[in-house]
N, C-alpha and C. Protein backbone atom coordinates (compact mmCIF):
# COMPACT_ATOMS: atom_id res chain seq x y z
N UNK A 1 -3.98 11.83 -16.08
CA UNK A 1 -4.49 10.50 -15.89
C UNK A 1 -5.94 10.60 -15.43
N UNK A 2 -6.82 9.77 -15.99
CA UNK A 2 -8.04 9.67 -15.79
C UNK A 2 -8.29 8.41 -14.84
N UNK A 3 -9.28 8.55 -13.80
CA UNK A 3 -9.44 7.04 -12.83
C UNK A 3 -10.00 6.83 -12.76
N UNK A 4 -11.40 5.81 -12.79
CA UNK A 4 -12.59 5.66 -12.20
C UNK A 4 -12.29 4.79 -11.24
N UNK A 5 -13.52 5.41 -9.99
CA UNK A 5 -12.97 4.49 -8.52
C UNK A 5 -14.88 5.01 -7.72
N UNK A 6 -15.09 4.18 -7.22
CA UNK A 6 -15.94 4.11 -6.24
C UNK A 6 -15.97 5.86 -5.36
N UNK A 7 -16.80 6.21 -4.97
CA UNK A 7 -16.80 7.49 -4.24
C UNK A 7 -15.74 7.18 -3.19
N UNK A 8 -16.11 6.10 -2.04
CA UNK A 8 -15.15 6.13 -0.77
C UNK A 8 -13.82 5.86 -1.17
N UNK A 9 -13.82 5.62 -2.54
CA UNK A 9 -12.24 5.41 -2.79
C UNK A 9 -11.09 6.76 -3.44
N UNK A 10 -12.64 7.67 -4.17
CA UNK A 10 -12.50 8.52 -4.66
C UNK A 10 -12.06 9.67 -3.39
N UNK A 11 -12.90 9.73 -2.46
CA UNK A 11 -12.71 10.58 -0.90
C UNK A 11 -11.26 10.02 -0.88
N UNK A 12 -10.66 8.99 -0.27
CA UNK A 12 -9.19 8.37 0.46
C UNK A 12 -8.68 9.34 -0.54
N UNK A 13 -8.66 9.18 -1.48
CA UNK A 13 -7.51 9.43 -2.65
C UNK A 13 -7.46 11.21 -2.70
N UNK A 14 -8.72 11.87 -3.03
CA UNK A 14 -8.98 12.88 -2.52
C UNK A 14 -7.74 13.71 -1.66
N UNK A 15 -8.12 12.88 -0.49
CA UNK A 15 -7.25 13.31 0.93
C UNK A 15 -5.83 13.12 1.11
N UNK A 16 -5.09 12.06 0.17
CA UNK A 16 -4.21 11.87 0.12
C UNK A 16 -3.34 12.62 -1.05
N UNK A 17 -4.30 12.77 -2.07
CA UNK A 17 -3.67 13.65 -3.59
C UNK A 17 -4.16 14.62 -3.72
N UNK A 18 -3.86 15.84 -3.20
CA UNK A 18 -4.92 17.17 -3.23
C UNK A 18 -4.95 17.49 -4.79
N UNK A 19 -5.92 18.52 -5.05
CA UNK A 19 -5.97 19.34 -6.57
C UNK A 19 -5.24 20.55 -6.28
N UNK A 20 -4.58 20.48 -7.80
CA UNK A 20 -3.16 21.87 -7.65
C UNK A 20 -3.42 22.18 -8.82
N UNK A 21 -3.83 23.29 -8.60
CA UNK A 21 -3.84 24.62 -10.21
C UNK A 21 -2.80 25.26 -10.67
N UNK A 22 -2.11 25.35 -11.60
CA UNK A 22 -0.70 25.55 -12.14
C UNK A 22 -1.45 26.65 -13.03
N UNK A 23 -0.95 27.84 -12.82
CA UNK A 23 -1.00 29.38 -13.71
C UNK A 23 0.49 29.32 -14.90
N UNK A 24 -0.04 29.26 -15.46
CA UNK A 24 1.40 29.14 -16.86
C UNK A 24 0.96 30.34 -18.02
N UNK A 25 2.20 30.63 -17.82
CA UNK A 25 2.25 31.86 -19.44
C UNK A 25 3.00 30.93 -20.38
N UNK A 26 2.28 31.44 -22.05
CA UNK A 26 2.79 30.67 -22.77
C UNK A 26 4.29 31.61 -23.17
N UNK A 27 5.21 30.49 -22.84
CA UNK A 27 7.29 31.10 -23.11
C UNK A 27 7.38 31.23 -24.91
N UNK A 28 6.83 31.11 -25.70
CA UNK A 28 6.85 31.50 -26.78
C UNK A 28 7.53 32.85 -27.22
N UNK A 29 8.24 33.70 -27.48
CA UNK A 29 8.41 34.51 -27.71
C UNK A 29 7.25 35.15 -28.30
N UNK A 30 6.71 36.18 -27.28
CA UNK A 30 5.89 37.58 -28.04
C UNK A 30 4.45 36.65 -27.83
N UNK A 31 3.96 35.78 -27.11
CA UNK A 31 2.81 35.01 -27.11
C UNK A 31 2.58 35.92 -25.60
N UNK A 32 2.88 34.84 -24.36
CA UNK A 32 2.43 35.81 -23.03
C UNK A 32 1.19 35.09 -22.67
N UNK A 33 0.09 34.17 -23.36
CA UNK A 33 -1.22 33.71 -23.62
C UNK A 33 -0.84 33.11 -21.97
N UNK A 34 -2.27 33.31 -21.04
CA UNK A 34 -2.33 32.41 -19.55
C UNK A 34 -2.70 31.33 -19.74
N UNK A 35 -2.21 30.20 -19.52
CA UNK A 35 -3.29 28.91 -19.16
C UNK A 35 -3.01 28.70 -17.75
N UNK A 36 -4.50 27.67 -17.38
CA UNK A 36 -4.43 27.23 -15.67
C UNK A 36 -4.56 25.53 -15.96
N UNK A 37 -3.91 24.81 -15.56
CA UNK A 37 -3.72 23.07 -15.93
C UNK A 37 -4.24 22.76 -14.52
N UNK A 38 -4.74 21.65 -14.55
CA UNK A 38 -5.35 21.20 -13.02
C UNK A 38 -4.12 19.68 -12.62
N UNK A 39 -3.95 19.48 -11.41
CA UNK A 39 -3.69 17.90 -11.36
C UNK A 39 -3.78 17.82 -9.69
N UNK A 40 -3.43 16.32 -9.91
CA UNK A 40 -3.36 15.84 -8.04
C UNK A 40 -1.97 15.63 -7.94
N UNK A 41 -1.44 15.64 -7.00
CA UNK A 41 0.03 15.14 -6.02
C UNK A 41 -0.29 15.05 -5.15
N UNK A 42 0.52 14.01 -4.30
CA UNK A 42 0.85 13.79 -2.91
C UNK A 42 0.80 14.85 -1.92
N UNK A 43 0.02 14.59 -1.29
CA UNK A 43 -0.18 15.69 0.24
C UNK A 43 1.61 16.19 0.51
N UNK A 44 1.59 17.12 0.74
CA UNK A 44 3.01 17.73 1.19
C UNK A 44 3.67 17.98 0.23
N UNK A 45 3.52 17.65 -0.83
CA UNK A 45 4.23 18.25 -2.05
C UNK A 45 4.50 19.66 -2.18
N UNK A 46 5.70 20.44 -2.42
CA UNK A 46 5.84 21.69 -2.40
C UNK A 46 5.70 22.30 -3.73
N UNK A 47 5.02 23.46 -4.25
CA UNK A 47 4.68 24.15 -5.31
C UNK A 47 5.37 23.70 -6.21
N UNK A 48 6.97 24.35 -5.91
CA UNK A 48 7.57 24.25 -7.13
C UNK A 48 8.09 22.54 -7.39
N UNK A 49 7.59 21.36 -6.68
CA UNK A 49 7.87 20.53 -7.36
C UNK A 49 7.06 20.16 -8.34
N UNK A 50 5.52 20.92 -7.82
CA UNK A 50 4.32 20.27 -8.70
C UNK A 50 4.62 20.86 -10.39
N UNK A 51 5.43 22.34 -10.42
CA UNK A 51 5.62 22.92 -11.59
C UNK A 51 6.55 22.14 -12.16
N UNK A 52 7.37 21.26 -11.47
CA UNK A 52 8.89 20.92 -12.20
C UNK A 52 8.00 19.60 -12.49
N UNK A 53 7.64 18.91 -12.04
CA UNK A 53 6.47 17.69 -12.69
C UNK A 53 5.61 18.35 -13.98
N UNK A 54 5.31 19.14 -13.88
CA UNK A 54 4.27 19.25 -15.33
C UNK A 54 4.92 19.63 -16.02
N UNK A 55 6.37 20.22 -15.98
CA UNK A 55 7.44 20.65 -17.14
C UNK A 55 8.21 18.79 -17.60
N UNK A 56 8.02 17.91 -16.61
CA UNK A 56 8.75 16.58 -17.32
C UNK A 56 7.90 15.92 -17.79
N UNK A 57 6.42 16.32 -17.84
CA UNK A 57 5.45 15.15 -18.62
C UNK A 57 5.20 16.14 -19.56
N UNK A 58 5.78 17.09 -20.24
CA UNK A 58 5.68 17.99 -21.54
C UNK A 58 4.45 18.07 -21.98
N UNK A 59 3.63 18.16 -21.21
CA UNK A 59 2.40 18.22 -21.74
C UNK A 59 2.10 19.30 -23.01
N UNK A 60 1.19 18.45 -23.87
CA UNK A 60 0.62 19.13 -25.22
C UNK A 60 -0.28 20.02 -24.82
N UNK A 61 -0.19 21.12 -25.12
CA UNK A 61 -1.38 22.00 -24.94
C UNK A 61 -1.90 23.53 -25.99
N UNK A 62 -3.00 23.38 -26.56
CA UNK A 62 -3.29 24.48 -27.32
C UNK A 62 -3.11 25.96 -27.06
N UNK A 63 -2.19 26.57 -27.40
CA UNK A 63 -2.40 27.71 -26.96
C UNK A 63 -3.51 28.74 -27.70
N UNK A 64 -4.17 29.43 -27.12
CA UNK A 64 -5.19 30.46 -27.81
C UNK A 64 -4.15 31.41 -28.71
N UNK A 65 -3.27 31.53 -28.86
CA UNK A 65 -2.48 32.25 -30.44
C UNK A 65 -2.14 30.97 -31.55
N UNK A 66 -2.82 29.95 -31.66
CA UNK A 66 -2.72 29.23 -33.02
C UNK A 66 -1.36 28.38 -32.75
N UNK A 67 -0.87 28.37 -31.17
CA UNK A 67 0.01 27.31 -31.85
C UNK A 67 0.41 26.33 -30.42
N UNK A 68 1.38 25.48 -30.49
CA UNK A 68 1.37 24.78 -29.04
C UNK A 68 1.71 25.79 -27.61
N UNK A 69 1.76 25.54 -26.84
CA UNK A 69 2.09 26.25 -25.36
C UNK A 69 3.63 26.02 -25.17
N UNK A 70 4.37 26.83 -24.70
CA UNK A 70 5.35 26.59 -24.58
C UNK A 70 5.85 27.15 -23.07
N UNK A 71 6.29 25.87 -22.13
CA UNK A 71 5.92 26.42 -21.02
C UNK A 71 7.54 26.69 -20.10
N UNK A 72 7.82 27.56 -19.47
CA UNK A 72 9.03 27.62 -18.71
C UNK A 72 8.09 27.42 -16.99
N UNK A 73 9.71 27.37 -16.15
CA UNK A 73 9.29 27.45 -14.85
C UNK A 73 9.26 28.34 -14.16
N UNK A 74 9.69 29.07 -14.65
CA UNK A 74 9.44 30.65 -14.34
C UNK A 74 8.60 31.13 -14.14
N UNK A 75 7.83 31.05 -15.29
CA UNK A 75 6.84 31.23 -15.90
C UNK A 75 5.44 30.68 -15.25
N UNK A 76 5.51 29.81 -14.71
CA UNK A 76 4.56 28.98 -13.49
C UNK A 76 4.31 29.75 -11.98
N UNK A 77 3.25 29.25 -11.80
CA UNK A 77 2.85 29.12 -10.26
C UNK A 77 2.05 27.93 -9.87
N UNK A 78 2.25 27.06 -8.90
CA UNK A 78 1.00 26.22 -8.76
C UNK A 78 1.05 26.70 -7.21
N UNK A 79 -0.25 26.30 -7.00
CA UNK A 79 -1.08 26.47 -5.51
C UNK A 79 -2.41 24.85 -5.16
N UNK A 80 -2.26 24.70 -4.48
CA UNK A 80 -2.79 23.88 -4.01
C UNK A 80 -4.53 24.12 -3.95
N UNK A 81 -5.52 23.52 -4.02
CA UNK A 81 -7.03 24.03 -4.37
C UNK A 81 -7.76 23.64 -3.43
N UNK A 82 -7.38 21.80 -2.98
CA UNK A 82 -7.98 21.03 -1.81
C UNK A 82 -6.85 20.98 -0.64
């Protein structure tokens, strides 16, 4: 999701939705390709819920071997950035 918001609104939100970097191998058989996906969640959110969220919005994503990403949870890590 994309937002436009005022800076001081952009800061609140900031503080309340940190940035979480999700490390994903593509589950493809014989692929292995890394991607890193960015997003915000709710302060206190624990890792592996942020991974089980980006596995239910199925996100589309190119993988660098020519074909979509195919992602397990396993296969994940997210960490928190802010």
């Amino acid at each position: 999701m994309i937002r436009l918001a005022t800076q001081a609104d952009g800061e609140r939100f900031a503080r309340t939705h940190p940035l979480w970097g999700i490390d994903c191998e593509c589950a493809l058989e014989g692929c292995g390709k890394r991607h890193t996906l960015y997003t915000t969640c709710l302060l206190g959110t624990e890792p592996s819920f942020v991974s089980r969220l980006l596995l239910s919005a199925n996100p589309s994503v190119a993988c660098l071997g020519s074909h979509p990403a195919k992602f397990r949870e396993g296969r994940m890590k997210a960490y928190r950035l802010g």
